[in-house]
C-alpha atoms as a PDB file:
ATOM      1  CA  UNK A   1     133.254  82.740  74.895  1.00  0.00           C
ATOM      2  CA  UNK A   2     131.282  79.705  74.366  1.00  0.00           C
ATOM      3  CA  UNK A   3     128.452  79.798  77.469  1.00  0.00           C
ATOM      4  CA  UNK A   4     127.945  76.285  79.433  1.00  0.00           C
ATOM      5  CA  UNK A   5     124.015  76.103  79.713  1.00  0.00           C
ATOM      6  CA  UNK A   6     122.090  73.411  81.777  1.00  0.00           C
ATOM      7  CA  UNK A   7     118.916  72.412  80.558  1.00  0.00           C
ATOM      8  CA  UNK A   8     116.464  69.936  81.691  1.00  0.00           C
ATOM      9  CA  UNK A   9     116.256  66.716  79.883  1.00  0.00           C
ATOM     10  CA  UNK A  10     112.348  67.336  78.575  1.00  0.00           C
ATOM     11  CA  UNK A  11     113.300  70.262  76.559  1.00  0.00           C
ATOM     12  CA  UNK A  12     114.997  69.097  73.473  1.00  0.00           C
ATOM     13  CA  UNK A  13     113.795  72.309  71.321  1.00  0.00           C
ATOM     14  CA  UNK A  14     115.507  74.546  73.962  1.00  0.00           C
ATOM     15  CA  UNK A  15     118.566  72.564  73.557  1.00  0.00           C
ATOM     16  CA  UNK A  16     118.658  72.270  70.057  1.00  0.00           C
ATOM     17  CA  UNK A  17     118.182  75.977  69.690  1.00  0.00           C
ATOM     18  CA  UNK A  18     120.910  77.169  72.002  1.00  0.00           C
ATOM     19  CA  UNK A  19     123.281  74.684  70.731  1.00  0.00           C
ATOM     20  CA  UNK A  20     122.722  76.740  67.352  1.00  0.00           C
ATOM     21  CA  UNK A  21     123.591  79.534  69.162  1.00  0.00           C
ATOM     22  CA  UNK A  22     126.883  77.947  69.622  1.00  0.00           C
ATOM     23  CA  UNK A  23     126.293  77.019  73.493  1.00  0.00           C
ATOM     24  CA  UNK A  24     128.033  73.768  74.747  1.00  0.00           C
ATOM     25  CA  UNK A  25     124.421  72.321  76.516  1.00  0.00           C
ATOM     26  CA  UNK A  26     124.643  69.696  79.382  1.00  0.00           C
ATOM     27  CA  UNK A  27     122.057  68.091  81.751  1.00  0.00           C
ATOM     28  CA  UNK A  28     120.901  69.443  84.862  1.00  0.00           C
ATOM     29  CA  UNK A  29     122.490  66.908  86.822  1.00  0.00           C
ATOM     30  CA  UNK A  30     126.089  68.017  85.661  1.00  0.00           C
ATOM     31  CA  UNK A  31     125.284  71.343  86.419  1.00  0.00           C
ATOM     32  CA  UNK A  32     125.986  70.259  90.090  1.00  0.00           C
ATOM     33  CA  UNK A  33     129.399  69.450  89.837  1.00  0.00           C
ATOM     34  CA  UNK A  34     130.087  71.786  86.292  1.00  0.00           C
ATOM     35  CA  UNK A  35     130.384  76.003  86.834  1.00  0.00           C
ATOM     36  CA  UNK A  36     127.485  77.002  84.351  1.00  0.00           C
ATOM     37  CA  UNK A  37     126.266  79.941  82.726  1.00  0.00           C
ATOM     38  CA  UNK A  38     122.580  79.225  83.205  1.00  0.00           C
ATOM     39  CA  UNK A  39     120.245  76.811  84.256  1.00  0.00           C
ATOM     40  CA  UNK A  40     116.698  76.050  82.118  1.00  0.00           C
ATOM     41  CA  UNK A  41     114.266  74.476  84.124  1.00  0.00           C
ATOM     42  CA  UNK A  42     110.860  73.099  82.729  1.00  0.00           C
ATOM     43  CA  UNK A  43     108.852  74.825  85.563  1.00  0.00           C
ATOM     44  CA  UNK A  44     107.454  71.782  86.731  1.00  0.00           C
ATOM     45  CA  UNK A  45     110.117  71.113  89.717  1.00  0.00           C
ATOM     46  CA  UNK A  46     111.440  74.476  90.446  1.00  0.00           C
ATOM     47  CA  UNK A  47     113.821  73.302  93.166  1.00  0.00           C
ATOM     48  CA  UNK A  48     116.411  71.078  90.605  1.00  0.00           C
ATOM     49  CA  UNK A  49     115.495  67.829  91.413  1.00  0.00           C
ATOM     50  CA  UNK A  50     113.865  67.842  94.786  1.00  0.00           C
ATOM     51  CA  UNK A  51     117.229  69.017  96.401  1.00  0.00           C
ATOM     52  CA  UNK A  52     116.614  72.486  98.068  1.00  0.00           C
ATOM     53  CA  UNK A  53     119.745  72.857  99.666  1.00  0.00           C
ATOM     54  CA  UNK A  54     122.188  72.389  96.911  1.00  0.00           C
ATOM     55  CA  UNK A  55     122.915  75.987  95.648  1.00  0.00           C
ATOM     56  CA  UNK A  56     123.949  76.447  91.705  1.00  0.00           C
ATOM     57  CA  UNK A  57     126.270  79.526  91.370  1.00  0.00           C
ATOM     58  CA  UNK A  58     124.023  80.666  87.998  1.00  0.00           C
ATOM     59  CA  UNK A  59     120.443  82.095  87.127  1.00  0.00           C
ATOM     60  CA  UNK A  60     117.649  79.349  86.672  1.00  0.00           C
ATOM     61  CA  UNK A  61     115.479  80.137  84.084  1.00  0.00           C
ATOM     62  CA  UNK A  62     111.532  78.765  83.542  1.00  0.00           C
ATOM     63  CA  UNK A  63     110.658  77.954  80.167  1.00  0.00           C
ATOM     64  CA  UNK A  64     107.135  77.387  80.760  1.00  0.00           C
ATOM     65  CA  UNK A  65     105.349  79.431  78.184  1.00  0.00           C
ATOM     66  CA  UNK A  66     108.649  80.730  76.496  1.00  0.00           C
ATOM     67  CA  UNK A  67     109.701  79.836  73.073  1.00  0.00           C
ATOM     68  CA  UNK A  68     113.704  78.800  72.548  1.00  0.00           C
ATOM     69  CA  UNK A  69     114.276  82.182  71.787  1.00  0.00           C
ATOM     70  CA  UNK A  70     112.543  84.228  74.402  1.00  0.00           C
ATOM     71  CA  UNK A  71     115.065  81.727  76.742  1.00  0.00           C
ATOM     72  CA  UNK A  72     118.266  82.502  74.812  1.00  0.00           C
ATOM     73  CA  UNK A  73     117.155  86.753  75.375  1.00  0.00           C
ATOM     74  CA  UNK A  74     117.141  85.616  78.970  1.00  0.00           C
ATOM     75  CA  UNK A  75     120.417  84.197  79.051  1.00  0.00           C
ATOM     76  CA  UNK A  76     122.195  87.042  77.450  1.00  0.00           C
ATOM     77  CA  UNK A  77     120.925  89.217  79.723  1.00  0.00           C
ATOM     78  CA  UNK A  78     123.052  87.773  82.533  1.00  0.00           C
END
């Protein structure tokens, strides 16, 4: 099964490398109104977009300091 990942919009590596992996990627924004797999945040703004209280049904995952494929390891393992 194909996994939906969110990614954040500053990390085209990490999106080109899990859409290799055969992942259908979409922004971070969609993510609130789209069931996802996973999230993959930058690190910079840890709480998606300044909005604490909107809750995202999936792990969020920090790239900072993680190659594309230390990321994808991450996301299999949920």
């Amino acid at each position: 099964m194909k996994k939906v990942i969110a990614v954040e919009n500053n990390l085209t590596p990490v999106k080109e490398f899990l859409k290799l992996q055969g992942c259908q990627v979409i922004d971070v924004e969609s993510a609130l109104k789209t069931e996802v797999d996973a999230v993959v945040l930058s690190g910079v703004k840890q709480n998606l977009m300044g909005m604490q209280d909107i809750m995202i049904n999936a792990p969020v995952i920090t790239a900072s300091g993680k190659s594309p494929q230390e990321i994808w390891d991450n996301i299999q393992q949920y």
